[in-house]
N, C-alpha and C. Protein backbone atom coordinates (compact mmCIF):
# COMPACT_ATOMS: atom_id res chain seq x y z
N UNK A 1 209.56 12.15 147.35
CA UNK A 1 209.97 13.15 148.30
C UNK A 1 208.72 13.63 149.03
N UNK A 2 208.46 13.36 150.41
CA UNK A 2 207.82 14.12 150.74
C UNK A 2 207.10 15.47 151.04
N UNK A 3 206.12 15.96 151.18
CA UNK A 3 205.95 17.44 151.58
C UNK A 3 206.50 18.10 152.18
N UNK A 4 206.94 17.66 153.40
CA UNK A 4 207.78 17.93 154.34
C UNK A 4 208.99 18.48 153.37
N UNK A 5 209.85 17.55 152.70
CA UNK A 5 211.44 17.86 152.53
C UNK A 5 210.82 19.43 151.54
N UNK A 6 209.85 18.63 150.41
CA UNK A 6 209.71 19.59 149.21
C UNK A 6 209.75 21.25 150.03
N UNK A 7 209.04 21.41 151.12
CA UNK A 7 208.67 22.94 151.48
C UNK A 7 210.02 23.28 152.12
N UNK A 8 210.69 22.56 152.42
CA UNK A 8 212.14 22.85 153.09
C UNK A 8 212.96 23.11 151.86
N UNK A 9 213.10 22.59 150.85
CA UNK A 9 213.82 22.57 149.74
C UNK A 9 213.14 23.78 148.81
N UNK A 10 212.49 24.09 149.42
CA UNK A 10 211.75 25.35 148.65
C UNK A 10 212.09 26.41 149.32
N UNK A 11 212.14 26.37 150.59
CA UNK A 11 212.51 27.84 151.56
C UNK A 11 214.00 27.93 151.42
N UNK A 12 214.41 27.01 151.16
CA UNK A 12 216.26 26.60 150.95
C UNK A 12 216.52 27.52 149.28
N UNK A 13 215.92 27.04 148.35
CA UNK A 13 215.96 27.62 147.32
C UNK A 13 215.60 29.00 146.85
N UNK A 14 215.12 29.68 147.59
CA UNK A 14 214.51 30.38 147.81
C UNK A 14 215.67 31.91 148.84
N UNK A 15 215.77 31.16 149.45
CA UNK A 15 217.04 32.06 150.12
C UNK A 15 218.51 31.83 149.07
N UNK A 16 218.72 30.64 148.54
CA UNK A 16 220.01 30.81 147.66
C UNK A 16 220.01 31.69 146.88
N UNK A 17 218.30 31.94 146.41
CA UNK A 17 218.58 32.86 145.25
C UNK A 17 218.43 33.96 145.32
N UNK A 18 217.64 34.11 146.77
CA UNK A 18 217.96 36.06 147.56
C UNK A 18 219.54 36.23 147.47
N UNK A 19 220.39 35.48 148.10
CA UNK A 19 221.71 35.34 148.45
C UNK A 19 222.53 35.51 147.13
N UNK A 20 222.07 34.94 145.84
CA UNK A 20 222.70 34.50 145.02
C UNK A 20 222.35 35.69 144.20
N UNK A 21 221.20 36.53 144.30
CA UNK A 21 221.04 38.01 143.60
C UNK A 21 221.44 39.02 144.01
N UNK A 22 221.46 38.94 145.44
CA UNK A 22 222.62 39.88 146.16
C UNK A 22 223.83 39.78 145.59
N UNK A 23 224.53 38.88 145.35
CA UNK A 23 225.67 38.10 145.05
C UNK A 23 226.19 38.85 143.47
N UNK A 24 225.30 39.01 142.76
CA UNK A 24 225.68 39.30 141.03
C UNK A 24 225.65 40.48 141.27
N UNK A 25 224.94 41.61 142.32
CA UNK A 25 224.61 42.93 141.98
C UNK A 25 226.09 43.55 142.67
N UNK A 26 226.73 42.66 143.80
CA UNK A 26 227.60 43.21 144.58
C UNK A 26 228.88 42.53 144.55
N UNK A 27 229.38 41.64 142.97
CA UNK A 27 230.70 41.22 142.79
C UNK A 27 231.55 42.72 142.61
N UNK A 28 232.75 42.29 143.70
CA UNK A 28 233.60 43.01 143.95
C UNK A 28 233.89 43.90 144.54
N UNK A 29 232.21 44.41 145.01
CA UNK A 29 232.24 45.43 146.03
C UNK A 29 232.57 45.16 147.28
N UNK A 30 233.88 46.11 147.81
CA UNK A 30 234.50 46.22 149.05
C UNK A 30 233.38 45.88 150.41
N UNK A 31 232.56 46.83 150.05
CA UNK A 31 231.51 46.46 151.29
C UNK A 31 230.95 45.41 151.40
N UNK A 32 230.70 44.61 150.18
CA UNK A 32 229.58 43.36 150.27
C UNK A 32 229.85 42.68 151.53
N UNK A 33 228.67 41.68 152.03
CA UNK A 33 228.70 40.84 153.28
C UNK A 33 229.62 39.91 153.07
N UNK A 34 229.73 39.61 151.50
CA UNK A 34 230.24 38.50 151.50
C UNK A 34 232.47 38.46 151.90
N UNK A 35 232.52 39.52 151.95
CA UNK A 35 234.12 40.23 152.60
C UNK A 35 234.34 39.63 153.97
N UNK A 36 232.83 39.17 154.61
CA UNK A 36 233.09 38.70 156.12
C UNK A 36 233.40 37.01 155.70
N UNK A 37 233.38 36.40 155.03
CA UNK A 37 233.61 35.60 154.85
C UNK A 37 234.93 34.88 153.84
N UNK A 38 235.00 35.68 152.74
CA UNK A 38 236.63 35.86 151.93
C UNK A 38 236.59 37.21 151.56
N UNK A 39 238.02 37.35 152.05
CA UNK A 39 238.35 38.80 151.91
C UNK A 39 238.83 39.28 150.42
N UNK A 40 239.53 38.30 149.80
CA UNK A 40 239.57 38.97 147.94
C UNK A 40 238.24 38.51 147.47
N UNK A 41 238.11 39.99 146.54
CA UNK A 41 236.75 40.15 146.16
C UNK A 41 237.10 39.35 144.46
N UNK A 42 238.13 39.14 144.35
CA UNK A 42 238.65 37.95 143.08
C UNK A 42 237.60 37.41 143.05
N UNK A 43 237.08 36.25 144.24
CA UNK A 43 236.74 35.35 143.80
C UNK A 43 234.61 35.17 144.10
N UNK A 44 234.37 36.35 143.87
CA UNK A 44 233.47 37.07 143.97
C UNK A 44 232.44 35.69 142.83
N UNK A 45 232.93 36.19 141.97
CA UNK A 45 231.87 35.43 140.10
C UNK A 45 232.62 34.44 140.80
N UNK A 46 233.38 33.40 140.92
CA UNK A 46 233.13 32.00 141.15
C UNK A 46 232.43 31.78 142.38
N UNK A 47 232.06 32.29 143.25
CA UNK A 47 231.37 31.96 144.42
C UNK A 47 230.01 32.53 143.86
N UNK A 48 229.33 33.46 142.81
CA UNK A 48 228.78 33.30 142.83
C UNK A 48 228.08 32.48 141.52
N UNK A 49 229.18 31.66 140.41
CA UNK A 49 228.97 31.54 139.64
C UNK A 49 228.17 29.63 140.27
N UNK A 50 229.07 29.25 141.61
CA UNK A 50 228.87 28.26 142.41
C UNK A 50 227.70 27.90 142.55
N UNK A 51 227.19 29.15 143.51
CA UNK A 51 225.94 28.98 144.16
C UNK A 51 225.00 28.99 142.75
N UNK A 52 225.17 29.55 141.66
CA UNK A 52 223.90 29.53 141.05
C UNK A 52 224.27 27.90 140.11
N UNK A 53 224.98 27.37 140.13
CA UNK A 53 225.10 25.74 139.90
C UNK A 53 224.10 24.82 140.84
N UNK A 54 224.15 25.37 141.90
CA UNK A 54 223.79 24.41 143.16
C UNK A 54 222.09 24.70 143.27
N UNK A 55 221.93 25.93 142.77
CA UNK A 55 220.24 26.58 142.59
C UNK A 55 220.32 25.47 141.81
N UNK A 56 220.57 25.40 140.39
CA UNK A 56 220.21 25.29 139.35
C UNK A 56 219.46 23.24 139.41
N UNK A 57 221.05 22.27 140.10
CA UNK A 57 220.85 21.06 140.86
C UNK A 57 219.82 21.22 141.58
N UNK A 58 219.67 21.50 142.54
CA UNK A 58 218.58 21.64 143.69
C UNK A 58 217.33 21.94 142.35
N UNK A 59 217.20 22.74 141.65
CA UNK A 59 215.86 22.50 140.74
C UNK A 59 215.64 21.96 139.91
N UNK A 60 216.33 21.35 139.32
CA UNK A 60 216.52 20.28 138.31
C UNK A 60 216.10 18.92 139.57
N UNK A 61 216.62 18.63 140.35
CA UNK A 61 216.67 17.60 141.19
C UNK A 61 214.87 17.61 141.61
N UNK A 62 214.51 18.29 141.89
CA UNK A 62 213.14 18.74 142.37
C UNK A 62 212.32 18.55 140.97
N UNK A 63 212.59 18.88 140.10
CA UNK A 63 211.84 18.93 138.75
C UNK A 63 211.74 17.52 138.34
N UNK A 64 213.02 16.56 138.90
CA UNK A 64 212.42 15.14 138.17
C UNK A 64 212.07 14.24 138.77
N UNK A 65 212.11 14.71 140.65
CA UNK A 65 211.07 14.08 141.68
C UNK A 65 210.22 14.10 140.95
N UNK A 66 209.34 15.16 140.97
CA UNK A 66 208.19 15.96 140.52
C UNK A 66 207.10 14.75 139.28
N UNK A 67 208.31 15.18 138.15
CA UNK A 67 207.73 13.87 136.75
C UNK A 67 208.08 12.62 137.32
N UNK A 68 208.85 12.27 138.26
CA UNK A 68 208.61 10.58 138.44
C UNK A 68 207.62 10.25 139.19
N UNK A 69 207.10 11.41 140.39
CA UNK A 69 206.21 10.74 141.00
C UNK A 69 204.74 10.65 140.58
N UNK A 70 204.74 11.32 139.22
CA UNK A 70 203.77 11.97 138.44
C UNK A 70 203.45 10.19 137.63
N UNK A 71 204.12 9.81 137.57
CA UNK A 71 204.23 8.54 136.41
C UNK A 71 203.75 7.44 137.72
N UNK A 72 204.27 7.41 138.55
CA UNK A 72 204.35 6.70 139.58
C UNK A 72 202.89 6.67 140.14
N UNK A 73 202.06 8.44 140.68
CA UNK A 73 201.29 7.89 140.96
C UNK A 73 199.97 7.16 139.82
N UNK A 74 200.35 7.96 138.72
CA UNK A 74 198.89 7.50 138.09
C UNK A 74 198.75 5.91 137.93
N UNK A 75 200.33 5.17 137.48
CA UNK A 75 200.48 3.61 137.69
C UNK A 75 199.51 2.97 139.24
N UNK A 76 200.02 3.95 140.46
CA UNK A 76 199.50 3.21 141.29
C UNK A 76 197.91 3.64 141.70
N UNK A 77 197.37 4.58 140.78
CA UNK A 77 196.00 4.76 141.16
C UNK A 77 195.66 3.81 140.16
N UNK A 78 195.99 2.64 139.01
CA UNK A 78 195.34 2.09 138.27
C UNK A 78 195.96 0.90 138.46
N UNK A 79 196.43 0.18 139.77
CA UNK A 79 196.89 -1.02 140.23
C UNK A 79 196.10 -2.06 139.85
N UNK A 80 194.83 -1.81 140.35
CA UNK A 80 193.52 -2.87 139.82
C UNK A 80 194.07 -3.00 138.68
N UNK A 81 193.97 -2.02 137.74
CA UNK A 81 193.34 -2.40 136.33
C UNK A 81 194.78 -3.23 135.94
N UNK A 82 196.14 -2.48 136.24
CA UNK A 82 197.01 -3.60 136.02
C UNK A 82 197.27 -5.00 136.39
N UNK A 83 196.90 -5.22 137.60
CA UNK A 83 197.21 -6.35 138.06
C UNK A 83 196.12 -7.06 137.33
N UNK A 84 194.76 -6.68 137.08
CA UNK A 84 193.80 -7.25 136.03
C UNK A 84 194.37 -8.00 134.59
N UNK A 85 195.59 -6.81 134.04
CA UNK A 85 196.20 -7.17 132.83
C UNK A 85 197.15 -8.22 133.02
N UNK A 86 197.60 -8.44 133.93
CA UNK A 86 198.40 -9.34 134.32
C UNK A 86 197.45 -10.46 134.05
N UNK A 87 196.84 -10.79 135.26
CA UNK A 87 196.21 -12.03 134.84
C UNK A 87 195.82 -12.70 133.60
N UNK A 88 195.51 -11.29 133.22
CA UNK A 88 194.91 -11.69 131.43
C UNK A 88 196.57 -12.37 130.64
N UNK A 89 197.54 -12.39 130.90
CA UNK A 89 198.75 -12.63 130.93
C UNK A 89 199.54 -11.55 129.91
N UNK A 90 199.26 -10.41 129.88
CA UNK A 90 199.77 -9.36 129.18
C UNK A 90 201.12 -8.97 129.92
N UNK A 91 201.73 -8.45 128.64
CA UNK A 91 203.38 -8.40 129.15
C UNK A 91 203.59 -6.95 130.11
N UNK A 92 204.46 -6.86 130.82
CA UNK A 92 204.81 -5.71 130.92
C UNK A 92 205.26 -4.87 129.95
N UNK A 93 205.68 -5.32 128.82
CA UNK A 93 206.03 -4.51 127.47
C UNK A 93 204.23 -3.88 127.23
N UNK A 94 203.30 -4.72 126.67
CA UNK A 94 202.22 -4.46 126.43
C UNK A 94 201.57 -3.48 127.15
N UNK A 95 201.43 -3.87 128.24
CA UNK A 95 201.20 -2.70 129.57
C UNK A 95 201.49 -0.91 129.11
N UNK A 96 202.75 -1.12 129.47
CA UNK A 96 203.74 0.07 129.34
C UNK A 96 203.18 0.40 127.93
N UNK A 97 203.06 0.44 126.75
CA UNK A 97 202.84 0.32 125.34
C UNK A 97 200.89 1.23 125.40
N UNK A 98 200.74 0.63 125.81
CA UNK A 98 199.35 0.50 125.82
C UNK A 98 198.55 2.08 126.94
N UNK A 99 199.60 2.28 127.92
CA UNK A 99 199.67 3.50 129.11
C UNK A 99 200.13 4.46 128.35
N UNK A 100 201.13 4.43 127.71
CA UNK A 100 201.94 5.30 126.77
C UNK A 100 201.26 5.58 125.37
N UNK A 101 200.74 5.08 125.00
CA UNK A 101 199.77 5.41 123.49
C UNK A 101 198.51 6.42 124.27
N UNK A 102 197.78 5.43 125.90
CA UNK A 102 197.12 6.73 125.77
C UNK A 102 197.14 8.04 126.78
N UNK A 103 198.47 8.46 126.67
CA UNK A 103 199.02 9.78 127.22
C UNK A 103 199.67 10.27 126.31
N UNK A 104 199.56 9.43 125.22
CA UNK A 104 199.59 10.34 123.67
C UNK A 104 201.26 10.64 122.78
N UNK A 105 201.92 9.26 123.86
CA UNK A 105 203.04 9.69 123.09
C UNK A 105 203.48 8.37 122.72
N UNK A 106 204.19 8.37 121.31
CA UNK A 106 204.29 6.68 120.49
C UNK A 106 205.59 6.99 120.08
N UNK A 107 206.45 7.96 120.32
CA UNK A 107 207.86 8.07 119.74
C UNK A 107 208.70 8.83 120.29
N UNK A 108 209.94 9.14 120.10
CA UNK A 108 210.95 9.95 120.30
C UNK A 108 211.55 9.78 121.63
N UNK A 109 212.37 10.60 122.12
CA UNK A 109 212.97 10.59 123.75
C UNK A 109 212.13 10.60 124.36
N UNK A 110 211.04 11.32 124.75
CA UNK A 110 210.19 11.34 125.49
C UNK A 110 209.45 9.99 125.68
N UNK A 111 209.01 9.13 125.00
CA UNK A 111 208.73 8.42 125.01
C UNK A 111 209.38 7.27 125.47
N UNK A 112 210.82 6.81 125.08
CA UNK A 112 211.64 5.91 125.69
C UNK A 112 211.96 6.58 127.25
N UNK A 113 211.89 7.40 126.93
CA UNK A 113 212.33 7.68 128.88
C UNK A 113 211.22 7.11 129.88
N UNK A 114 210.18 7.70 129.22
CA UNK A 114 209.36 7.22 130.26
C UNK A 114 208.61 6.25 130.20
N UNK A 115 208.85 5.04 129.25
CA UNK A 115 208.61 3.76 128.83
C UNK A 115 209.68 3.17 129.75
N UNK A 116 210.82 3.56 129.90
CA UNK A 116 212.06 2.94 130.70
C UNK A 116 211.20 3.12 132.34
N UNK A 117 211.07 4.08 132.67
CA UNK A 117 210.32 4.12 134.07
C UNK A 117 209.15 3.61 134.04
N UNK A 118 208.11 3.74 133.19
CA UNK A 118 207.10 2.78 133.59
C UNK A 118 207.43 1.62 133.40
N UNK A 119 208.21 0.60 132.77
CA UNK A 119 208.97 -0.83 132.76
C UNK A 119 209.03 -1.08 134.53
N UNK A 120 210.00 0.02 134.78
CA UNK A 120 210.55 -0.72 135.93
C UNK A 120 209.70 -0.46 137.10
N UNK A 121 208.86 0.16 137.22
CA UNK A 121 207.29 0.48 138.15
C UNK A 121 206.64 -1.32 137.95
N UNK A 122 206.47 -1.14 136.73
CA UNK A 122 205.52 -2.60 136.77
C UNK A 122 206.05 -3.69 137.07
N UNK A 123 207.62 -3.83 137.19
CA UNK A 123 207.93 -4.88 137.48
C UNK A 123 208.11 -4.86 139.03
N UNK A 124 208.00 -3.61 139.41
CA UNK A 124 208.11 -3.55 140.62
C UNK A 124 206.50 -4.37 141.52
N UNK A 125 205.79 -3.78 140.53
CA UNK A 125 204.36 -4.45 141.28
C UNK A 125 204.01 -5.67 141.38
């Protein structure tokens, strides 16, 4: 994701959740702004139970740009040294194995997740 979208998706998030704190302090109240738009204040907590779903996506979504491109770039600041391992005829298993031991992790979810993404980076290269 570029800089560009990220600072847009940040000023975006950013107003949902002005909107969306307005929103919890003023379920049901007759006056709220939100009356210009549906007039039963019923449905007040699902509109705003909505919007804070869509915060929540929108940062979650942003959060795993974030760790993929994190994995992504350090692979491609050490292209040399991989494509080096290649030649040496080392597997992409080995590779991945070998990146992952030293960022210090040898087990659990964490580890298969992002053994699964660095797999498919290197085969990409």
């Amino acid at each position: 994701m570029s800089s560009q979208v990220r600072k847009v998706l940040y000023f975006i998030l950013a107003f949902l959740m002005m909107v969306d704190f307005y929103l919890i302090f003023n379920a049901g109240n007759p006056n709220s702004f939100l009356r210009l738009l549906i007039k039963d204040p019923s449905y007040d907590i699902t509109v705003t139970v909505g919007l804070s779903i869509i915060i929540a996506l929108i940062s979650l979504s942003m959060i795993r740009d974030n760790d993929q491109n994190s994995v992504k770039n350090i692979l491609e600041r050490n292209s040399e040294h991989i494509a080096e391992l290649k030649k040496q005829n080392r597997s992409n298993e080995e590779i991945a194995d070998s990146f992952l031991k030293e960022m210090g992790s040898e087990k659990g979810l964490f580890h298969f997740l992002i053994k699964r993404r660095v797999l498919r980076y290197l085969s990409k290269m």
